[in-house]
PDB file of N, CA and C in Angstrom:
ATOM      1  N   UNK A   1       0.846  -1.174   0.000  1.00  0.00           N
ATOM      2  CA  UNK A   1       0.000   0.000   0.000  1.00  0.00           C
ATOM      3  C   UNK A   1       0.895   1.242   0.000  1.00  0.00           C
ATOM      4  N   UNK A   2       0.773   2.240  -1.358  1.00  0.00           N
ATOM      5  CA  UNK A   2       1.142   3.492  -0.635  1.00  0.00           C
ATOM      6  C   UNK A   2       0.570   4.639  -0.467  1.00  0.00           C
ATOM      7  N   UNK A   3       1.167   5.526   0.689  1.00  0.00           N
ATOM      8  CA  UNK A   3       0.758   6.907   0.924  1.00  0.00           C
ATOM      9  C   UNK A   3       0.483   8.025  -0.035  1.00  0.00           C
ATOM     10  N   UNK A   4       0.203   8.788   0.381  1.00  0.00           N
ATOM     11  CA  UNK A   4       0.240   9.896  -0.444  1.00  0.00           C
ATOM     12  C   UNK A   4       2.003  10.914  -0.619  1.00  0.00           C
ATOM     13  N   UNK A   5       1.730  11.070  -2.226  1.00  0.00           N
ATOM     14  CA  UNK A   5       2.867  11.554  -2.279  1.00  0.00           C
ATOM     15  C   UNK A   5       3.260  12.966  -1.554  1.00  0.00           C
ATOM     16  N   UNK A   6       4.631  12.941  -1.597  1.00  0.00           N
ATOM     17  CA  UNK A   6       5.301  14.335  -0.810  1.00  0.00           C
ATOM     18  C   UNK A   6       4.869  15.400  -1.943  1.00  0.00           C
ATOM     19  N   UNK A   7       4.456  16.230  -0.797  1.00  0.00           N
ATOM     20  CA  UNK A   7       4.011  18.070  -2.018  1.00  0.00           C
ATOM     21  C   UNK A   7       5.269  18.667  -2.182  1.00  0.00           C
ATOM     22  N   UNK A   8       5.685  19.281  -3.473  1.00  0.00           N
ATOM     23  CA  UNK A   8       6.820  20.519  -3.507  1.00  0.00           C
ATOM     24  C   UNK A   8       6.020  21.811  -4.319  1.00  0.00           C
ATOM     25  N   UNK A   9       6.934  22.428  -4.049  1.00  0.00           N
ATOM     26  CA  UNK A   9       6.401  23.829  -4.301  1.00  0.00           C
ATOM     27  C   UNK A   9       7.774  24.153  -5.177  1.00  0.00           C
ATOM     28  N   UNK A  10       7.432  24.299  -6.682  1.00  0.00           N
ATOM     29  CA  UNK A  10       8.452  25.124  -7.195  1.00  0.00           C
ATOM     30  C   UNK A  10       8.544  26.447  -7.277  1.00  0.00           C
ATOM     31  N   UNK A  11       9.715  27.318  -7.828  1.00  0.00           N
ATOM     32  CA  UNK A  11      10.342  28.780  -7.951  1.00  0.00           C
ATOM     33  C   UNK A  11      10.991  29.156  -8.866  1.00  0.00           C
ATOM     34  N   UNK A  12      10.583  29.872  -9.683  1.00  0.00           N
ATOM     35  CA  UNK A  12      11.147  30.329 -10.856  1.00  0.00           C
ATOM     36  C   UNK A  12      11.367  31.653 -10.940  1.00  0.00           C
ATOM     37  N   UNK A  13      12.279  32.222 -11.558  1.00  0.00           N
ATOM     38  CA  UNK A  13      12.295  33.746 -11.781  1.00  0.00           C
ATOM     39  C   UNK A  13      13.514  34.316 -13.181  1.00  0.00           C
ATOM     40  N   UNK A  14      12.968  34.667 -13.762  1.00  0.00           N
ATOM     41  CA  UNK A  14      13.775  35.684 -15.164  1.00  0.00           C
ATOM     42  C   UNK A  14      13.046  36.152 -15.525  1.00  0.00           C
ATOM     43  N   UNK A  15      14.137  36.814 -16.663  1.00  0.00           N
ATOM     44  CA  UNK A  15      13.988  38.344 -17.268  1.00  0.00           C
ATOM     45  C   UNK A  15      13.039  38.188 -18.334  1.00  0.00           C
ATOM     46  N   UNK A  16      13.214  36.713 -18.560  1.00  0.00           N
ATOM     47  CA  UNK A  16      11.947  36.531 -20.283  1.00  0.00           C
ATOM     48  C   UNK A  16      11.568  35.151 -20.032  1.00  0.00           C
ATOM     49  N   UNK A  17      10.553  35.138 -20.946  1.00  0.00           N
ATOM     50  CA  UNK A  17       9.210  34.548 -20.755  1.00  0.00           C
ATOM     51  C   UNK A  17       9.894  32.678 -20.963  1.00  0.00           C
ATOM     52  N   UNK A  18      10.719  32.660 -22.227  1.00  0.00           N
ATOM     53  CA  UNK A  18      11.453  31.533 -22.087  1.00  0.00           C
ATOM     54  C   UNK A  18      12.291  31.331 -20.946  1.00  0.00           C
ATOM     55  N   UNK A  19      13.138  31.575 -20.456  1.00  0.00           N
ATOM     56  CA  UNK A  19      13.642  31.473 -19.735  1.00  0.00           C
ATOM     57  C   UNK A  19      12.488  31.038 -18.359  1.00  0.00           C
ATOM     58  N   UNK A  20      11.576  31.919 -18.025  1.00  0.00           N
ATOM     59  CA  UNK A  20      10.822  31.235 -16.990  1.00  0.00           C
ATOM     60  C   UNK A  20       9.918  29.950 -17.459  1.00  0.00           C
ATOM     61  N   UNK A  21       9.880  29.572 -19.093  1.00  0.00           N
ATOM     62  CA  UNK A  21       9.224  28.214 -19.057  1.00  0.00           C
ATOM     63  C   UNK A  21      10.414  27.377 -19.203  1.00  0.00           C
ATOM     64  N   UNK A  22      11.485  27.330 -19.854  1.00  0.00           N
ATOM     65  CA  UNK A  22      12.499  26.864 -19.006  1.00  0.00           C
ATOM     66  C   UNK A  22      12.656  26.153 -18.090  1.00  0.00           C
ATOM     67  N   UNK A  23      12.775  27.330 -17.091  1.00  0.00           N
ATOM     68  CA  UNK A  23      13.042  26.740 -15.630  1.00  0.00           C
ATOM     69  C   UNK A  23      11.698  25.916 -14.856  1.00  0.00           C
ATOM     70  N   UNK A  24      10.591  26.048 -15.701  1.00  0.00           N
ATOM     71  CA  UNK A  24       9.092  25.308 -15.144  1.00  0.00           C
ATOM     72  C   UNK A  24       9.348  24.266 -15.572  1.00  0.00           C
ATOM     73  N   UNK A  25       9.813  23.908 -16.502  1.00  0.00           N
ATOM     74  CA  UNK A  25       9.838  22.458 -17.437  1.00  0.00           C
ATOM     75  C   UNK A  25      11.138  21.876 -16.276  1.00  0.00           C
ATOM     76  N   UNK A  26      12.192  22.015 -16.269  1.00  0.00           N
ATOM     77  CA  UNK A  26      13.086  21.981 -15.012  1.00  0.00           C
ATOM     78  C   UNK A  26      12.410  21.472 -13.736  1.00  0.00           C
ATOM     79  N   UNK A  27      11.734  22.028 -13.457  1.00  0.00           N
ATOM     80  CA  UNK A  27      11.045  21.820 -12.011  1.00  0.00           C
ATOM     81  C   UNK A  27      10.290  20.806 -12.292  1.00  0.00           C
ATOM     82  N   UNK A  28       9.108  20.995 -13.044  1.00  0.00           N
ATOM     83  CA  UNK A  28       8.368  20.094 -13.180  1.00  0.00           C
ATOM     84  C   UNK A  28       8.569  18.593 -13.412  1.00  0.00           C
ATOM     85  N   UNK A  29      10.191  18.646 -14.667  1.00  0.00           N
ATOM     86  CA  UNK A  29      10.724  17.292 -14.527  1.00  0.00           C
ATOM     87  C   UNK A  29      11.213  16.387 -13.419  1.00  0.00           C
ATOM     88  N   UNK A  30      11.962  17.630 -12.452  1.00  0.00           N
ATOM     89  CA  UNK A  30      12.695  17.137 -11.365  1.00  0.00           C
ATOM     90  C   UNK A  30      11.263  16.068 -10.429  1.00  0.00           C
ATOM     91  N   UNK A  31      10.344  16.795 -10.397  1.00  0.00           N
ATOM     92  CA  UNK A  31       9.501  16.876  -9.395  1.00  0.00           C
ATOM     93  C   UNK A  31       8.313  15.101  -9.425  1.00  0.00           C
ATOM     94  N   UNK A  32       8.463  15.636 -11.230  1.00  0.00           N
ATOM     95  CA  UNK A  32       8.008  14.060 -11.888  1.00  0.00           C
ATOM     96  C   UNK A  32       8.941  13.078 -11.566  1.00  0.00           C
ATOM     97  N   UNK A  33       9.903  12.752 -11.576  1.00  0.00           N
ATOM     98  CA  UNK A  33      11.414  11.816 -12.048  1.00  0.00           C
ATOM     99  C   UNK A  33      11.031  11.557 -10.224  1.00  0.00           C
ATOM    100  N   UNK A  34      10.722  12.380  -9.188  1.00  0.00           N
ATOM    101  CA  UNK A  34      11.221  12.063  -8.127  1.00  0.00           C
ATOM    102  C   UNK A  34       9.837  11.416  -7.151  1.00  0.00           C
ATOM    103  N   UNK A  35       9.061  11.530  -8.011  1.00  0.00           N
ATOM    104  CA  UNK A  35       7.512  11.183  -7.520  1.00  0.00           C
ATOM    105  C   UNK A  35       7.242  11.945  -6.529  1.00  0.00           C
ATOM    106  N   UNK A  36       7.165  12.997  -6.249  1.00  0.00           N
ATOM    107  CA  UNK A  36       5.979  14.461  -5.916  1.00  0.00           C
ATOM    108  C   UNK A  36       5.546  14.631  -6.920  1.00  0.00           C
ATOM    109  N   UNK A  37       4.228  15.146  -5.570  1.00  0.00           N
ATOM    110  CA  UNK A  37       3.326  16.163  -6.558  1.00  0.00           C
ATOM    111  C   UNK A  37       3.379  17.911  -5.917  1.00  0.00           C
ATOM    112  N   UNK A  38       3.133  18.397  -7.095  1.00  0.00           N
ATOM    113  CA  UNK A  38       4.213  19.518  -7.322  1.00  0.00           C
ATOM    114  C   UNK A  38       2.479  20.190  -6.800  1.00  0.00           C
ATOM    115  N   UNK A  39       2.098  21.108  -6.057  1.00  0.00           N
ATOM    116  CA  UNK A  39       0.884  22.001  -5.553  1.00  0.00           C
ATOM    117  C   UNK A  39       0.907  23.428  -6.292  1.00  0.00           C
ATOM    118  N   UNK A  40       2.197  24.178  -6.924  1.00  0.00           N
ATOM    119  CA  UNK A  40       2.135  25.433  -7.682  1.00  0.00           C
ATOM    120  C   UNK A  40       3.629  25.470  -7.985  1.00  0.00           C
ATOM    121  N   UNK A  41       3.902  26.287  -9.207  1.00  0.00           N
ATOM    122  CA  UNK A  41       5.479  26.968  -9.069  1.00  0.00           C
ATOM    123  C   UNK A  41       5.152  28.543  -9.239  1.00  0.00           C
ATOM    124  N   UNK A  42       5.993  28.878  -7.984  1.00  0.00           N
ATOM    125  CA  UNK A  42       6.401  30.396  -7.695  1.00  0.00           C
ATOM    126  C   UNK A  42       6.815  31.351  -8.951  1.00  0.00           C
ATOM    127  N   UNK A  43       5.965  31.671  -9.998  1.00  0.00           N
ATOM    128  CA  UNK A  43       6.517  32.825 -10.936  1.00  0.00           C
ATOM    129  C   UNK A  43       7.005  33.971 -10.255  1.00  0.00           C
ATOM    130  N   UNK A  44       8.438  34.315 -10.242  1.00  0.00           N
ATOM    131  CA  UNK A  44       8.993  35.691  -9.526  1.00  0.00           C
ATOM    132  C   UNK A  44       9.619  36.573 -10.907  1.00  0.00           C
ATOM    133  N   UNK A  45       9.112  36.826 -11.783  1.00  0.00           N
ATOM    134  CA  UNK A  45       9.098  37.366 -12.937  1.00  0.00           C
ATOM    135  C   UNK A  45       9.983  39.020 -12.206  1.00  0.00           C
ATOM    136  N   UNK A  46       8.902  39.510 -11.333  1.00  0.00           N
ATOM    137  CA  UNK A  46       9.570  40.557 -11.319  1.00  0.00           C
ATOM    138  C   UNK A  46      10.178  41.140 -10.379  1.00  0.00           C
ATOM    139  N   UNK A  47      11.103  39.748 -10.048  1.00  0.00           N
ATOM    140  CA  UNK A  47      11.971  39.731  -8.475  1.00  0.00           C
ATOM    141  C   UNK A  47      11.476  40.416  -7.567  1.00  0.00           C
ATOM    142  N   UNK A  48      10.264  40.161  -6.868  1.00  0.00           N
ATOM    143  CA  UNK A  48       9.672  40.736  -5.819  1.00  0.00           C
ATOM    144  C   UNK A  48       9.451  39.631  -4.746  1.00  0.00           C
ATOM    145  N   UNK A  49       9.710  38.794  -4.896  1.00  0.00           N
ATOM    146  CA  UNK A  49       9.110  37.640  -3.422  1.00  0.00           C
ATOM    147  C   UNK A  49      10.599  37.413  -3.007  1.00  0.00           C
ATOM    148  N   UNK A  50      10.462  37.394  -1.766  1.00  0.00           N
ATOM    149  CA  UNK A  50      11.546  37.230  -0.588  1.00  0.00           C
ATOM    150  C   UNK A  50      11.447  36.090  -0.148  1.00  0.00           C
ATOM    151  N   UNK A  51      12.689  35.560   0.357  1.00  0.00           N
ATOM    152  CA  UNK A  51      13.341  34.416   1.409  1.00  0.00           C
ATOM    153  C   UNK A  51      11.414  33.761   2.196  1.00  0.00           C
ATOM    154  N   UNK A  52      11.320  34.832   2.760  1.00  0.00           N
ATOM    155  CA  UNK A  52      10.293  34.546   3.924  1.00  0.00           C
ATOM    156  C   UNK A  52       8.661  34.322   3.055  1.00  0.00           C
ATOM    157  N   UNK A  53       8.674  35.423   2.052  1.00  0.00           N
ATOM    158  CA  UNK A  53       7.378  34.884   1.411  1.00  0.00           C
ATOM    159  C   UNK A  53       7.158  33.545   0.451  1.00  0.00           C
ATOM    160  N   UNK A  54       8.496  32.901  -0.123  1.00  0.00           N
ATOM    161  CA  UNK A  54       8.469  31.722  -0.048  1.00  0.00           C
ATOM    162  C   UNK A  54       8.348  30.726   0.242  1.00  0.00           C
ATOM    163  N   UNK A  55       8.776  31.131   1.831  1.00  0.00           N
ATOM    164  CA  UNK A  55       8.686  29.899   2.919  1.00  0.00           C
ATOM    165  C   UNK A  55       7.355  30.135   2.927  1.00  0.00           C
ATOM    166  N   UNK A  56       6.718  30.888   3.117  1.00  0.00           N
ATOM    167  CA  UNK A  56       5.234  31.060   3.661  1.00  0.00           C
ATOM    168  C   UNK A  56       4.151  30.268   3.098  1.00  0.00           C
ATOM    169  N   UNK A  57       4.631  30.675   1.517  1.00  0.00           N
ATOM    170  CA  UNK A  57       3.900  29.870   0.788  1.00  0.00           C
ATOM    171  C   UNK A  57       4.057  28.585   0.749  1.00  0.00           C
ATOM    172  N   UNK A  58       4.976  28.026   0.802  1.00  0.00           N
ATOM    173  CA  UNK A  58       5.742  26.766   1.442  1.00  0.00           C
ATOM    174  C   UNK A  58       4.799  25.875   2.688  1.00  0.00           C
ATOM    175  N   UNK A  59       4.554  26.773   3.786  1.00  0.00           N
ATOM    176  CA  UNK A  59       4.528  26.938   5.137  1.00  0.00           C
ATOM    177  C   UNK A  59       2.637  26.534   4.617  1.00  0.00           C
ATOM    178  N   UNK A  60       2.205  27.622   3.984  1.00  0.00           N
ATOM    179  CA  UNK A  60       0.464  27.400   3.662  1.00  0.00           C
ATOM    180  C   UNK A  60       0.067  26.275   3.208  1.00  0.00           C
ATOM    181  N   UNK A  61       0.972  25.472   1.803  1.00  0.00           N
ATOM    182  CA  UNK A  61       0.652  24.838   1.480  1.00  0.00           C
ATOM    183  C   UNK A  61       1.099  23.484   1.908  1.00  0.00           C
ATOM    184  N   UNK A  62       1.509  23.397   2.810  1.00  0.00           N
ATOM    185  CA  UNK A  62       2.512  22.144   3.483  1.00  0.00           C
ATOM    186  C   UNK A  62       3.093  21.857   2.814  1.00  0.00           C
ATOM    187  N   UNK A  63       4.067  22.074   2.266  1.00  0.00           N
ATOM    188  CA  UNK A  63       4.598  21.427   1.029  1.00  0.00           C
ATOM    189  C   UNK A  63       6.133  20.661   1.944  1.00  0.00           C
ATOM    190  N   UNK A  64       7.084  19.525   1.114  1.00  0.00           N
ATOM    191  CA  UNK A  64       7.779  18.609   1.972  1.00  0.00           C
ATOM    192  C   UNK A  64       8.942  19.669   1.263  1.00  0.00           C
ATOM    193  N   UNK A  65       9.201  19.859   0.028  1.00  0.00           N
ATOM    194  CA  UNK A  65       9.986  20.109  -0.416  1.00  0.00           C
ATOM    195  C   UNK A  65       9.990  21.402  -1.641  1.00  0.00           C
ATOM    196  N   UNK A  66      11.026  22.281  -1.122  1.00  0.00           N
ATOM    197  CA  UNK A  66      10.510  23.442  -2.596  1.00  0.00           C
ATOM    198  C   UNK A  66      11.951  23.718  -3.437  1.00  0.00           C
ATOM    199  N   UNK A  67      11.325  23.377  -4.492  1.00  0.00           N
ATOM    200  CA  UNK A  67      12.797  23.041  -5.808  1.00  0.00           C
ATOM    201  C   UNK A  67      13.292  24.444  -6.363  1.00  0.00           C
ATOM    202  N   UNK A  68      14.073  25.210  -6.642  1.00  0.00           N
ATOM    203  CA  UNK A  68      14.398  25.962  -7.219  1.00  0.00           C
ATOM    204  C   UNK A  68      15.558  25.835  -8.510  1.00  0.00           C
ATOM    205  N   UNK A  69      15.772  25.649  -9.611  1.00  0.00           N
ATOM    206  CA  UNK A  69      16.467  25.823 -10.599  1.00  0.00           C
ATOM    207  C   UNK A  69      17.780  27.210 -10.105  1.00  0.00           C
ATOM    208  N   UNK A  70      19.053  26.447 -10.765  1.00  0.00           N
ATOM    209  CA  UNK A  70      20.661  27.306 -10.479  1.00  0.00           C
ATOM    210  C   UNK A  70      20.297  28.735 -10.394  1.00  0.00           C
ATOM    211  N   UNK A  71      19.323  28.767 -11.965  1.00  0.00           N
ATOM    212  CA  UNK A  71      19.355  30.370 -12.816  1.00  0.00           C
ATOM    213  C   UNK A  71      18.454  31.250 -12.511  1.00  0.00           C
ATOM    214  N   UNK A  72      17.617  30.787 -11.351  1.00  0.00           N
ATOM    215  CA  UNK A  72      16.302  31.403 -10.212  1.00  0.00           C
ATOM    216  C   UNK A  72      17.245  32.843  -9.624  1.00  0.00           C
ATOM    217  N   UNK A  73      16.627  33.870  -9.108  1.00  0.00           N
ATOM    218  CA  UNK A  73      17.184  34.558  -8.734  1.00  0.00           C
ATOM    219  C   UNK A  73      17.393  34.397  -6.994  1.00  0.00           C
ATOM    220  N   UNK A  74      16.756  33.056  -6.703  1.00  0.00           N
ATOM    221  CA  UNK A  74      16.399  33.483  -4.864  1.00  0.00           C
ATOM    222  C   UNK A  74      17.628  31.833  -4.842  1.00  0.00           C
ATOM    223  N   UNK A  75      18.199  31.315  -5.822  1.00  0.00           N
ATOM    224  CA  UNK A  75      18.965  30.076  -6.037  1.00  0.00           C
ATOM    225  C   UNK A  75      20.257  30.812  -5.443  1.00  0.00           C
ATOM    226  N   UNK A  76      20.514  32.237  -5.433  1.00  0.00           N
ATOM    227  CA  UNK A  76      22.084  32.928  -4.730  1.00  0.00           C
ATOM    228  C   UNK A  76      22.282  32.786  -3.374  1.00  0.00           C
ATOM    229  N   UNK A  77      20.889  32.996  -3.141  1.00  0.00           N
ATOM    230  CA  UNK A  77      20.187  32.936  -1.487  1.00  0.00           C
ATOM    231  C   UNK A  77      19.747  31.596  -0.790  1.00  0.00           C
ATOM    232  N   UNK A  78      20.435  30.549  -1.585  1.00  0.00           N
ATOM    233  CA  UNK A  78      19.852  29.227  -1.200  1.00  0.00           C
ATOM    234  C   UNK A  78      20.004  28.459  -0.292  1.00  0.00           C
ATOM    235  N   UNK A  79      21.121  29.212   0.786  1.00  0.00           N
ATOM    236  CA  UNK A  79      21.438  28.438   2.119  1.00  0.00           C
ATOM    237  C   UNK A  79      20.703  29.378   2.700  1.00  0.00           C
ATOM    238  N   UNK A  80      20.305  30.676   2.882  1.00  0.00           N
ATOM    239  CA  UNK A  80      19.209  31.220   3.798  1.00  0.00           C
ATOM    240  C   UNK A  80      18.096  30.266   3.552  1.00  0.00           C
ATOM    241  N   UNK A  81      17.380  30.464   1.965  1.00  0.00           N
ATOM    242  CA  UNK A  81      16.253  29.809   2.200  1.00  0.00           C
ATOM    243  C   UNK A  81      16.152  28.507   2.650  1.00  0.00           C
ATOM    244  N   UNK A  82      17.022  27.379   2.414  1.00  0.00           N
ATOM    245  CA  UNK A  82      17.183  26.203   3.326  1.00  0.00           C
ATOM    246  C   UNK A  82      17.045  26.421   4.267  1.00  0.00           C
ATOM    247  N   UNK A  83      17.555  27.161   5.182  1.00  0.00           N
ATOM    248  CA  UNK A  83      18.097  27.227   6.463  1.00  0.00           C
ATOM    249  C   UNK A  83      16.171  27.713   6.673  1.00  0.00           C
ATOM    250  N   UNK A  84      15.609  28.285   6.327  1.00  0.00           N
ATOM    251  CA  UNK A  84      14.545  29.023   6.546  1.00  0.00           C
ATOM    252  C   UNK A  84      13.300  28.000   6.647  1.00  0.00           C
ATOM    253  N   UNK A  85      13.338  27.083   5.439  1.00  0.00           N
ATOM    254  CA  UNK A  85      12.363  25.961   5.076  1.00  0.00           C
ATOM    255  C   UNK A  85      12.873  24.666   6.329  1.00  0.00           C
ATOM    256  N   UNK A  86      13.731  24.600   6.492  1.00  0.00           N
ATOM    257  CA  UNK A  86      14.365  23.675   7.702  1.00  0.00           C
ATOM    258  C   UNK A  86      13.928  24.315   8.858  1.00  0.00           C
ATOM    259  N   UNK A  87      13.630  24.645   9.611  1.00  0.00           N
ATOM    260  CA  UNK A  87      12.961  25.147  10.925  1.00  0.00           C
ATOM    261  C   UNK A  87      11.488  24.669  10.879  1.00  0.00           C
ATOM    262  N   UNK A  88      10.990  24.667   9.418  1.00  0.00           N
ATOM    263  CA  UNK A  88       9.599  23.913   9.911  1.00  0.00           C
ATOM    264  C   UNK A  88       9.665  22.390   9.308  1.00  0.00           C
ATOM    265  N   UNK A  89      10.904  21.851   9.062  1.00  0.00           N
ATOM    266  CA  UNK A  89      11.167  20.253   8.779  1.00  0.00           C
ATOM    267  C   UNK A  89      10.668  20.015   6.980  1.00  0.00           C
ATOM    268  N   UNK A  90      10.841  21.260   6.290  1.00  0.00           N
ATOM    269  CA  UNK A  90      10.967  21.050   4.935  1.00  0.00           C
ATOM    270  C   UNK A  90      12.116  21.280   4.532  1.00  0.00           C
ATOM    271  N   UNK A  91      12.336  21.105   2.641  1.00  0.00           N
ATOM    272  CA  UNK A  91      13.439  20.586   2.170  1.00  0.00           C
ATOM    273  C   UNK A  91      13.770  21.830   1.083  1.00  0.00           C
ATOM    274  N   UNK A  92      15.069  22.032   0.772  1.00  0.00           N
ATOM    275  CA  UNK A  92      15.055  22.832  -0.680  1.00  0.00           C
ATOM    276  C   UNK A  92      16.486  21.729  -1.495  1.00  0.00           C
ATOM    277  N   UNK A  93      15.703  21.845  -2.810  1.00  0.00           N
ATOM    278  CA  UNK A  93      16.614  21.500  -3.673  1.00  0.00           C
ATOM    279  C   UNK A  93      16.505  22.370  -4.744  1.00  0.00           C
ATOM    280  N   UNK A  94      18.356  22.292  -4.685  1.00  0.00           N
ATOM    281  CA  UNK A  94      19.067  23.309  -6.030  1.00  0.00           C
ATOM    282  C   UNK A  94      19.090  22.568  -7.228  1.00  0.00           C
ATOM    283  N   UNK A  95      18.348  22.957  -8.307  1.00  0.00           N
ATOM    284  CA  UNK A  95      18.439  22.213  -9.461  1.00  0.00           C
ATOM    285  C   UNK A  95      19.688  22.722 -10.222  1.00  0.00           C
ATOM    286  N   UNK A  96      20.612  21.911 -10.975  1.00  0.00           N
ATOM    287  CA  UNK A  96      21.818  22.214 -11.404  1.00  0.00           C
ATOM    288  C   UNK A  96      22.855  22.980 -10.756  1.00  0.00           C
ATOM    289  N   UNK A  97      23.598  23.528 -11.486  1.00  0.00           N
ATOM    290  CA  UNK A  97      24.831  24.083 -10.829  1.00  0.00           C
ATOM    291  C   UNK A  97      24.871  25.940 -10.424  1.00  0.00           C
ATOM    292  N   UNK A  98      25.119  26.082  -9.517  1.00  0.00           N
ATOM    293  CA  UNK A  98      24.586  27.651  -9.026  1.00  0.00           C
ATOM    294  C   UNK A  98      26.150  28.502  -9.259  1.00  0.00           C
ATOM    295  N   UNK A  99      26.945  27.828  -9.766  1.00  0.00           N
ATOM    296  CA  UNK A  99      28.274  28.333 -10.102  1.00  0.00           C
ATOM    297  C   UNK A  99      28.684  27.981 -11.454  1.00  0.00           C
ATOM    298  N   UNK A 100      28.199  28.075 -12.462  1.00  0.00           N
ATOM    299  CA  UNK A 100      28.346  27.959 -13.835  1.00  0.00           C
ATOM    300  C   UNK A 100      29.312  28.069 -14.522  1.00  0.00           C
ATOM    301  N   UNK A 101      30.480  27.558 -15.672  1.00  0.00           N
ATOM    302  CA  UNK A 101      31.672  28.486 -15.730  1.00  0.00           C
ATOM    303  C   UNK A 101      30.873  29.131 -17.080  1.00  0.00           C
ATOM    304  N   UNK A 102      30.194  29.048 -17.895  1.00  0.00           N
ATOM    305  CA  UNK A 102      29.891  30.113 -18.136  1.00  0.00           C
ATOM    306  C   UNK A 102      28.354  30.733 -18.056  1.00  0.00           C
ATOM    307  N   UNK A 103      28.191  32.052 -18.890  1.00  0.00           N
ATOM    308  CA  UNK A 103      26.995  32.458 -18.469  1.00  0.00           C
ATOM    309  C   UNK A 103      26.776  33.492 -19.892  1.00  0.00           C
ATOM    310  N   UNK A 104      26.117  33.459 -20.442  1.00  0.00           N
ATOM    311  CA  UNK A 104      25.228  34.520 -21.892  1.00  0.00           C
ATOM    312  C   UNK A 104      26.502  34.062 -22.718  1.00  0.00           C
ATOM    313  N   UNK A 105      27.315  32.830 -22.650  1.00  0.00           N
ATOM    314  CA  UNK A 105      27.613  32.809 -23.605  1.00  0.00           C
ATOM    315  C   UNK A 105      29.493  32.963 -23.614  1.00  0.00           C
ATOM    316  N   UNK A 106      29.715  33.682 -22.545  1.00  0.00           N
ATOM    317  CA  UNK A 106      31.277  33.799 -22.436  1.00  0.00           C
ATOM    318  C   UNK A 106      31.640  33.284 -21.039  1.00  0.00           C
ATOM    319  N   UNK A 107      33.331  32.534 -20.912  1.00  0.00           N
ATOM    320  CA  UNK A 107      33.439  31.882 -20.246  1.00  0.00           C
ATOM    321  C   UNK A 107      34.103  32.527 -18.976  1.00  0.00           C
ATOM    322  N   UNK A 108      33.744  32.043 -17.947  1.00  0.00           N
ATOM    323  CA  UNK A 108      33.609  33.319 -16.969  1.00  0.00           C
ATOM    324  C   UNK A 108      35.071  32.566 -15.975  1.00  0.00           C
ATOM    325  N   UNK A 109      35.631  31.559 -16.254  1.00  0.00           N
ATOM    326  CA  UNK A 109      36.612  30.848 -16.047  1.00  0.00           C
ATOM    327  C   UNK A 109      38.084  31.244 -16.368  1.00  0.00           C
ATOM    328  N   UNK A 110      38.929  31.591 -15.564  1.00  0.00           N
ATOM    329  CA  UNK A 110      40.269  31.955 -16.422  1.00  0.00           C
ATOM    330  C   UNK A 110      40.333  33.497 -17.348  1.00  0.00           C
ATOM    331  N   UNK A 111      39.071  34.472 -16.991  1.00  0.00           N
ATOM    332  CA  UNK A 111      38.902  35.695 -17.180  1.00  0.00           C
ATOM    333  C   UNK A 111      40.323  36.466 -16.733  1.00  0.00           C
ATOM    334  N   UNK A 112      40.634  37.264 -18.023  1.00  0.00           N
ATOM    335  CA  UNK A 112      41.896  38.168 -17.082  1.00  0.00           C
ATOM    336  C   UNK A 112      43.180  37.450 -17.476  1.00  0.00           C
ATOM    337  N   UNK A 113      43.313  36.103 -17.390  1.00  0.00           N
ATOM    338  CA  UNK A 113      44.234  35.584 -17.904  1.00  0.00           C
ATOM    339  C   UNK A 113      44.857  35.195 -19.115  1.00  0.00           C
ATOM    340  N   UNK A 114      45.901  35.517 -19.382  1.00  0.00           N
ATOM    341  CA  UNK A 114      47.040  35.707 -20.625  1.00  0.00           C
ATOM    342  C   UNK A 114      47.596  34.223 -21.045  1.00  0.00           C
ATOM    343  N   UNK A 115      48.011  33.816 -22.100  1.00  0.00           N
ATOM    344  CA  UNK A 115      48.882  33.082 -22.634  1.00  0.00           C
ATOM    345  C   UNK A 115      49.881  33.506 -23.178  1.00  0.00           C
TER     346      UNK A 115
END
């Protein structure tokens, strides 16, 4: 017999419209692949939701776990918000790498340096 699955709450946020379906398709895969069910993802389109109004929403919807993608803007802030979602015994996961070597295209690795 099983239970009911664990809720997550995803978080997304950029500058354009691809980029935030993107990062939904991201979440949504993670969320499928890991068997949750996903209750909403956080559109932060216009970087206005904070650390705490995340959790909240988090916090409302009981959710076990809330996923955020590298290229999220609240993904810089991701040991606060852990640290934040952990006090009420939920989870955050960083999707991909939050230190990229590159980024729009140029390599942000070995910058400055000569041959």
């Amino acid at each position: 017999m099983t239970g009911p699955r664990p809720v997550a709450l995803g978080y997304v946020a950029a500058r354009d419209t691809a980029e935030v379906e993107r990062q939904s398709r991201e979440v949504t895969a993670y969320v499928s692949a890991e068997g949750l069910a996903l209750v909403e993802i956080l559109d932060d389109t216009r970087d206005g939701l904070t650390i705490s109004q995340v959790a909240d929403a988090a916090r409302t919807h009981g959710v076990d776990v809330v996923v955020v993608p590298a290229e999220a803007r609240l993904a810089e802030a991701y040991t606060r918000l852990a640290y934040e979602l952990e006090r009420d015994g939920m989870r955050c996961v960083l999707l991909g790498d939050p230190h990229p070597t590159t980024r729009h295209g140029h390599v942000l690795s070995g910058l400055g340096s000569r041959s």
